[in-house]
PDB file of N, CA and C in Angstrom:
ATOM      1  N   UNK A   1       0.833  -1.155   0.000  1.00  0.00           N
ATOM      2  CA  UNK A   1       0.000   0.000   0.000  1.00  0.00           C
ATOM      3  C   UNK A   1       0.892   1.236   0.000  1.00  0.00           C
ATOM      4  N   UNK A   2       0.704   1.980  -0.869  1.00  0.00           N
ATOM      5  CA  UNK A   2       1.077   3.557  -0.998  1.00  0.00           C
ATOM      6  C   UNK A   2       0.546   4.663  -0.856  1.00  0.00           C
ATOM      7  N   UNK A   3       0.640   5.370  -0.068  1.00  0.00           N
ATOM      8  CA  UNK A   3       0.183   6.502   0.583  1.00  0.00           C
ATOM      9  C   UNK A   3       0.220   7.921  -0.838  1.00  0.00           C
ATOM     10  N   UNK A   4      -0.643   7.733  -2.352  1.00  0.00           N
ATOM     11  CA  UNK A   4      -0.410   8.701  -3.237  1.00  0.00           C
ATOM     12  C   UNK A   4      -0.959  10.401  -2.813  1.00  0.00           C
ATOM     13  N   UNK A   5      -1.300  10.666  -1.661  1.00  0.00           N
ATOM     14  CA  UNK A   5      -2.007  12.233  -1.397  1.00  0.00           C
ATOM     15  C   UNK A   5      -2.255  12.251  -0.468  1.00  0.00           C
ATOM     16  N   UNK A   6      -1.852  14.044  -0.159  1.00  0.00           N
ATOM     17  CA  UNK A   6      -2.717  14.501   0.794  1.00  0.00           C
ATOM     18  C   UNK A   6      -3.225  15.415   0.456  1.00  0.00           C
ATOM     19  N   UNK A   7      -4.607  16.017   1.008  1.00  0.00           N
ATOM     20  CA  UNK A   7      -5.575  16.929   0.915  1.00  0.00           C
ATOM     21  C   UNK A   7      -6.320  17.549   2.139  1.00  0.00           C
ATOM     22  N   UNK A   8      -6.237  18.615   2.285  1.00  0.00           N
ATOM     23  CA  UNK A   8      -6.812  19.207   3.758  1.00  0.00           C
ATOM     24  C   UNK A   8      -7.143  20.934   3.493  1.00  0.00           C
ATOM     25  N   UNK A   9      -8.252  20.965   3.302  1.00  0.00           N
ATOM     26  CA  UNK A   9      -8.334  22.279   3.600  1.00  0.00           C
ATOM     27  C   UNK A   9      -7.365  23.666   4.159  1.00  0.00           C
ATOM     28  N   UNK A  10      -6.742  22.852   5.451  1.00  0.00           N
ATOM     29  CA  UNK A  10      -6.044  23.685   6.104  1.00  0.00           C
ATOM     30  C   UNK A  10      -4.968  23.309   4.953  1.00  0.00           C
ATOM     31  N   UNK A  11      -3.969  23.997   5.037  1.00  0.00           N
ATOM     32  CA  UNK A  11      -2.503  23.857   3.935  1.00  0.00           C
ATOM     33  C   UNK A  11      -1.687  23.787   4.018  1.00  0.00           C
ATOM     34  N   UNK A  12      -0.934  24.411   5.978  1.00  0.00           N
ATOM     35  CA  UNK A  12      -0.502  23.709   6.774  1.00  0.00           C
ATOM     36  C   UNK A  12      -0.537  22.456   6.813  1.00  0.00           C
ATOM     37  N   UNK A  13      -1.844  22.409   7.204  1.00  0.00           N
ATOM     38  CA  UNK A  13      -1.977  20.711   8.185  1.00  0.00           C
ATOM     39  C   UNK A  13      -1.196  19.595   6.803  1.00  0.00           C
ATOM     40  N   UNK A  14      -1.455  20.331   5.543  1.00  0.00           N
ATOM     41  CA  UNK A  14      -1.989  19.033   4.506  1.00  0.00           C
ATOM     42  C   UNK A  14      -0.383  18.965   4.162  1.00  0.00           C
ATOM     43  N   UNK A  15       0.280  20.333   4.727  1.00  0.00           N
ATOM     44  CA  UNK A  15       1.919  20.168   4.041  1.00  0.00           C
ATOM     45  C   UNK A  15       2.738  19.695   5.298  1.00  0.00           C
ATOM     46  N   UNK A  16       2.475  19.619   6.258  1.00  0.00           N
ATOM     47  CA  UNK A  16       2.740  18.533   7.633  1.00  0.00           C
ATOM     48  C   UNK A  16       2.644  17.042   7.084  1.00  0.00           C
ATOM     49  N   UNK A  17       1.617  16.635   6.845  1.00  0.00           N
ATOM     50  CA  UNK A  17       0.761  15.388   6.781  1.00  0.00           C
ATOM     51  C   UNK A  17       1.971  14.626   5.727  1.00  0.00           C
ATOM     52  N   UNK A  18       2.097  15.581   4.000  1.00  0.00           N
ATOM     53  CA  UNK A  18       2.145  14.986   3.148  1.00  0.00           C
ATOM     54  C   UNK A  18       4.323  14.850   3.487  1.00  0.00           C
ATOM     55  N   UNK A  19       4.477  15.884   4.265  1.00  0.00           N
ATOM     56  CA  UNK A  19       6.231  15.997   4.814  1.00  0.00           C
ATOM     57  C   UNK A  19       6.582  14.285   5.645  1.00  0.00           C
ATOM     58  N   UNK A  20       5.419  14.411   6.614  1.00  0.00           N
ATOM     59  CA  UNK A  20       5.776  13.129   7.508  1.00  0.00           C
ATOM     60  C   UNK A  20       5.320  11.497   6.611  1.00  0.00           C
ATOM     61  N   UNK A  21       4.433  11.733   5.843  1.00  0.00           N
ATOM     62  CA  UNK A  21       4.242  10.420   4.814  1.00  0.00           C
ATOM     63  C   UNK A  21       4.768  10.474   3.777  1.00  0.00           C
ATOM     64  N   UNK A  22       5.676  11.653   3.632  1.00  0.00           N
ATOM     65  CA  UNK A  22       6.455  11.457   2.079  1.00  0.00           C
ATOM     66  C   UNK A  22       5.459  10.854   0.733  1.00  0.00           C
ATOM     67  N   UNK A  23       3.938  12.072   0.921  1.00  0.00           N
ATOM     68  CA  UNK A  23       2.918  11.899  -0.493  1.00  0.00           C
ATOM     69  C   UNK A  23       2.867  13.389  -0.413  1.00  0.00           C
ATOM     70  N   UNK A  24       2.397  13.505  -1.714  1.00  0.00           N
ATOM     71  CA  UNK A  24       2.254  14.591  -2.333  1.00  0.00           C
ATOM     72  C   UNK A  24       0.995  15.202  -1.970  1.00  0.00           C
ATOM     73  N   UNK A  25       0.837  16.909  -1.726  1.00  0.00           N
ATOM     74  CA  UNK A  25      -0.221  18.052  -1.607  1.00  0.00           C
ATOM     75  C   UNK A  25      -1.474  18.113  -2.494  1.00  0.00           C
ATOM     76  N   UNK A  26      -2.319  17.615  -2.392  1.00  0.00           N
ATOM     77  CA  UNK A  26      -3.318  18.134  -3.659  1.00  0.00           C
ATOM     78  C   UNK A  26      -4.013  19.297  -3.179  1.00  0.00           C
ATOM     79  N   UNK A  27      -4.249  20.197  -3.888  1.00  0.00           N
ATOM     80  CA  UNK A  27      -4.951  21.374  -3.855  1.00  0.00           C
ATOM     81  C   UNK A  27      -6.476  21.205  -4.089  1.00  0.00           C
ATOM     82  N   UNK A  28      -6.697  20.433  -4.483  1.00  0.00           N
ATOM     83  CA  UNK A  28      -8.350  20.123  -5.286  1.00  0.00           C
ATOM     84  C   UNK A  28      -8.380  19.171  -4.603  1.00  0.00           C
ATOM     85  N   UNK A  29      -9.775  19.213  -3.821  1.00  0.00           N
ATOM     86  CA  UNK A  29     -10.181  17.544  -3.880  1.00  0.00           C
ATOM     87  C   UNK A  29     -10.970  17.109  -4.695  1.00  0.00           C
ATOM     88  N   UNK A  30     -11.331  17.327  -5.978  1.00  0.00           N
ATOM     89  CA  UNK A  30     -12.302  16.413  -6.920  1.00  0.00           C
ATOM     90  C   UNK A  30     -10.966  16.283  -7.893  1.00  0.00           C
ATOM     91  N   UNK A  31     -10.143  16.776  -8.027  1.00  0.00           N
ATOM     92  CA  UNK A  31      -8.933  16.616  -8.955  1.00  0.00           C
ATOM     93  C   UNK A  31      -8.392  15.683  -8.382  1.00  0.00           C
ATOM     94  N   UNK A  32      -7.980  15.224  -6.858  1.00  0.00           N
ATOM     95  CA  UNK A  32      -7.415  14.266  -5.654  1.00  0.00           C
ATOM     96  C   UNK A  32      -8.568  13.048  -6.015  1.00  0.00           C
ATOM     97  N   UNK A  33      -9.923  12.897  -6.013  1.00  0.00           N
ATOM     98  CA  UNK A  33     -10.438  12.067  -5.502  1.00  0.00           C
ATOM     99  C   UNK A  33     -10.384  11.540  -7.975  1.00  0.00           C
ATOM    100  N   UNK A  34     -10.327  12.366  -8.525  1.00  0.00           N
ATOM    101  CA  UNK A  34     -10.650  11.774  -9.713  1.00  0.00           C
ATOM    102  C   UNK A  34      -9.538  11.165 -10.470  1.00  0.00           C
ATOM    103  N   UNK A  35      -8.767  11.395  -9.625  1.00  0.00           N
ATOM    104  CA  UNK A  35      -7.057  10.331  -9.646  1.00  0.00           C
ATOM    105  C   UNK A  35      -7.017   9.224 -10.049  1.00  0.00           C
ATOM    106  N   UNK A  36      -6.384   8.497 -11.190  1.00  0.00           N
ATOM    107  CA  UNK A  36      -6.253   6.533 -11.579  1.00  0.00           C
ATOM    108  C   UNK A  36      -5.218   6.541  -9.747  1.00  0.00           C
ATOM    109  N   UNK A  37      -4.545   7.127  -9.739  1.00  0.00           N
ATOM    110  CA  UNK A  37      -3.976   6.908  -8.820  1.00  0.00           C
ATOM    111  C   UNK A  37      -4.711   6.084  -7.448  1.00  0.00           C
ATOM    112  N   UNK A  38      -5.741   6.868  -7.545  1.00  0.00           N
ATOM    113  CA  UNK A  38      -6.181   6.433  -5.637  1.00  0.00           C
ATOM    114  C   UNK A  38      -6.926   5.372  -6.108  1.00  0.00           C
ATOM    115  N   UNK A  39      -7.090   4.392  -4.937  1.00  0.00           N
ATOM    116  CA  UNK A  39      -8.024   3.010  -4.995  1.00  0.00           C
ATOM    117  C   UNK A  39      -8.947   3.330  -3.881  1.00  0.00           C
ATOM    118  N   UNK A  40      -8.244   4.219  -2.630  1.00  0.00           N
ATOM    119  CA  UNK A  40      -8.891   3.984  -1.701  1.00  0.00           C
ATOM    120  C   UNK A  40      -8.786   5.664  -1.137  1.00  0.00           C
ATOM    121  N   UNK A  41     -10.397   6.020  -0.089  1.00  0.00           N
ATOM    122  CA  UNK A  41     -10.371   7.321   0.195  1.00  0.00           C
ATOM    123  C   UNK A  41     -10.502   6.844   1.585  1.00  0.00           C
ATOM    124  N   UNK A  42      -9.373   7.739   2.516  1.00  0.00           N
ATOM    125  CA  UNK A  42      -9.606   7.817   3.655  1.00  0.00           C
ATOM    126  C   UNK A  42      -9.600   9.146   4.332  1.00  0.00           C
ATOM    127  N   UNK A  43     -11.492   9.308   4.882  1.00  0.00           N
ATOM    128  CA  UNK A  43     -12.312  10.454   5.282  1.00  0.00           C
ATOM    129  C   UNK A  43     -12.020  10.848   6.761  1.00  0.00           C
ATOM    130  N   UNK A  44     -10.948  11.752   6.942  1.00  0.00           N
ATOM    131  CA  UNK A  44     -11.055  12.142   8.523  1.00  0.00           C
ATOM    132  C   UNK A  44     -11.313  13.435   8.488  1.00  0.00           C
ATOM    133  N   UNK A  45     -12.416  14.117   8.734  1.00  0.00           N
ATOM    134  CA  UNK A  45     -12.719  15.671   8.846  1.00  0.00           C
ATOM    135  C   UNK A  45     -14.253  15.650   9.973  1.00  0.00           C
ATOM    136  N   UNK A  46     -14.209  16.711   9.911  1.00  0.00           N
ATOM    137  CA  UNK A  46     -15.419  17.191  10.845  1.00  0.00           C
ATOM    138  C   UNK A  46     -16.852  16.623  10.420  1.00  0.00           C
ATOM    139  N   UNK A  47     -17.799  16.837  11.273  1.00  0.00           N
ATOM    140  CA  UNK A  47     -19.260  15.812  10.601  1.00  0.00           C
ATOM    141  C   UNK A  47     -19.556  16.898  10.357  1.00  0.00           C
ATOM    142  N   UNK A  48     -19.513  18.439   9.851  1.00  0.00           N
ATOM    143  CA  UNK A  48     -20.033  19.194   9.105  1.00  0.00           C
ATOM    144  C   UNK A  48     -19.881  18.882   8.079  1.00  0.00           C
ATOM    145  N   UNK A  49     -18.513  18.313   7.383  1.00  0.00           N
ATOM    146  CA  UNK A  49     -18.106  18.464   6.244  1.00  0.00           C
ATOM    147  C   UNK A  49     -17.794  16.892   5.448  1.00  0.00           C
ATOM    148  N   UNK A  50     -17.704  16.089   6.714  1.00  0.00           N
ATOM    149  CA  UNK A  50     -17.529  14.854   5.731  1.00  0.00           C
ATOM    150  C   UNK A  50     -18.482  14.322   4.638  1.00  0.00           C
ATOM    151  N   UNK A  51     -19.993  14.676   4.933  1.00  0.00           N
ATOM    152  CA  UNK A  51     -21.082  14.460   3.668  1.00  0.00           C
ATOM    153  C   UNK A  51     -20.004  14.671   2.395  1.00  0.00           C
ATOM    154  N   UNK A  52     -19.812  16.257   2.470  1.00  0.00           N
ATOM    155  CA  UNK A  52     -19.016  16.395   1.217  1.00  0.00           C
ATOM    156  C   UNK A  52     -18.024  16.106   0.783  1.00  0.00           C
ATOM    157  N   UNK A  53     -17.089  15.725   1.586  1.00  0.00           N
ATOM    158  CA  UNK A  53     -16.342  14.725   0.802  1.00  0.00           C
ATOM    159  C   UNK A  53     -16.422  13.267   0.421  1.00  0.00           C
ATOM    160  N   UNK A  54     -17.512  12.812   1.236  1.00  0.00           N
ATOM    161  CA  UNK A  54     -17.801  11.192   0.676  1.00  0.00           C
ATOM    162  C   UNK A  54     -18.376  11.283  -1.017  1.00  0.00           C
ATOM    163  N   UNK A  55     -19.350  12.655  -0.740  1.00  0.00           N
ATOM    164  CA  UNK A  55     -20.149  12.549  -1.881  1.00  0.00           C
ATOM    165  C   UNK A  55     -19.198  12.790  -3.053  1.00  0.00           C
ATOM    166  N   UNK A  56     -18.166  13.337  -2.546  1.00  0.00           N
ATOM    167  CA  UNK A  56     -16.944  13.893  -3.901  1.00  0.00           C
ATOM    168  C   UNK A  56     -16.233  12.467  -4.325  1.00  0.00           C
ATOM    169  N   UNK A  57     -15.933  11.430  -3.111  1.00  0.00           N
ATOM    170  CA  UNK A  57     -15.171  10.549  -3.570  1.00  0.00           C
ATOM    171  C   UNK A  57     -15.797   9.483  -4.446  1.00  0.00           C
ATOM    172  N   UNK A  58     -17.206   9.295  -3.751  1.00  0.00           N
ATOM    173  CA  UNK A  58     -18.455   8.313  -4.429  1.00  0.00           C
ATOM    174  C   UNK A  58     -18.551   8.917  -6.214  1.00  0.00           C
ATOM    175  N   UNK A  59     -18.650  10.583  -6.421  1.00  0.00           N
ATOM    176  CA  UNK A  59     -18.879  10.316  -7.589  1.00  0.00           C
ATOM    177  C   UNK A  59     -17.914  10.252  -8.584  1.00  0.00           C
ATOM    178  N   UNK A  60     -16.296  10.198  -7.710  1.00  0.00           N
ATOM    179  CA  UNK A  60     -15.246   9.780  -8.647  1.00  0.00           C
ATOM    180  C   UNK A  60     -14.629   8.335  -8.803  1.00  0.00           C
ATOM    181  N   UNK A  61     -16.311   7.648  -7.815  1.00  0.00           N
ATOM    182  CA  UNK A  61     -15.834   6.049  -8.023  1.00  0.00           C
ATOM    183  C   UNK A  61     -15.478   5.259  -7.582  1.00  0.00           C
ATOM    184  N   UNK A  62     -15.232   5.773  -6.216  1.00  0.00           N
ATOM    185  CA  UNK A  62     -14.580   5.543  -4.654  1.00  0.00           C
ATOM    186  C   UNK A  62     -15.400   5.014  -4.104  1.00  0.00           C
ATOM    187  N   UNK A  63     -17.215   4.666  -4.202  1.00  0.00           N
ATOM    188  CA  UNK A  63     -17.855   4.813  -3.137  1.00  0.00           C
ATOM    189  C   UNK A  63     -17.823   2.685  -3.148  1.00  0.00           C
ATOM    190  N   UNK A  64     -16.862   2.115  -2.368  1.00  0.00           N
ATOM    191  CA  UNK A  64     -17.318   1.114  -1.854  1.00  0.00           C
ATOM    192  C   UNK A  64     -17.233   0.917  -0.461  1.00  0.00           C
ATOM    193  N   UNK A  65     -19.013   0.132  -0.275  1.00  0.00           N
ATOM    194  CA  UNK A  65     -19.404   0.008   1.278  1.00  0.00           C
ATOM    195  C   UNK A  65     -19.698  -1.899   1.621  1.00  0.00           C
TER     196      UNK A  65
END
């Protein structure tokens, strides 16, 4: 398993994240989630906001439950 992105609102947090896992910054998350790259989305954010990113990853193809 390879760790291809990180993505975070904050830009800090996401250039921390992507320094200590040695993956790369995405700026977009529908550009991040519409990646051949990713197989798999893993959702850690606030319950304000996670709706929207499931719904971003589901319609780039991501959505298995």
């Amino acid at each position: 398993m390879q760790l291809v992105g990180v993505f975070d609102i904050n830009n800090e947090a996401a250039v921390a994240c992507s320094s200590a896992c040695n993956a790369p910054v995405s700026i977009n998350r529908r550009i991040f989630f519409a990646s051949d790259d990713v197989d798999a989305v893993l959702i850690a954010a606030a319950t304000s906001t996670c709706s929207d990113y499931i719904e971003a990853a589901v319609a780039a193809g991501h959505g298995r439950w």
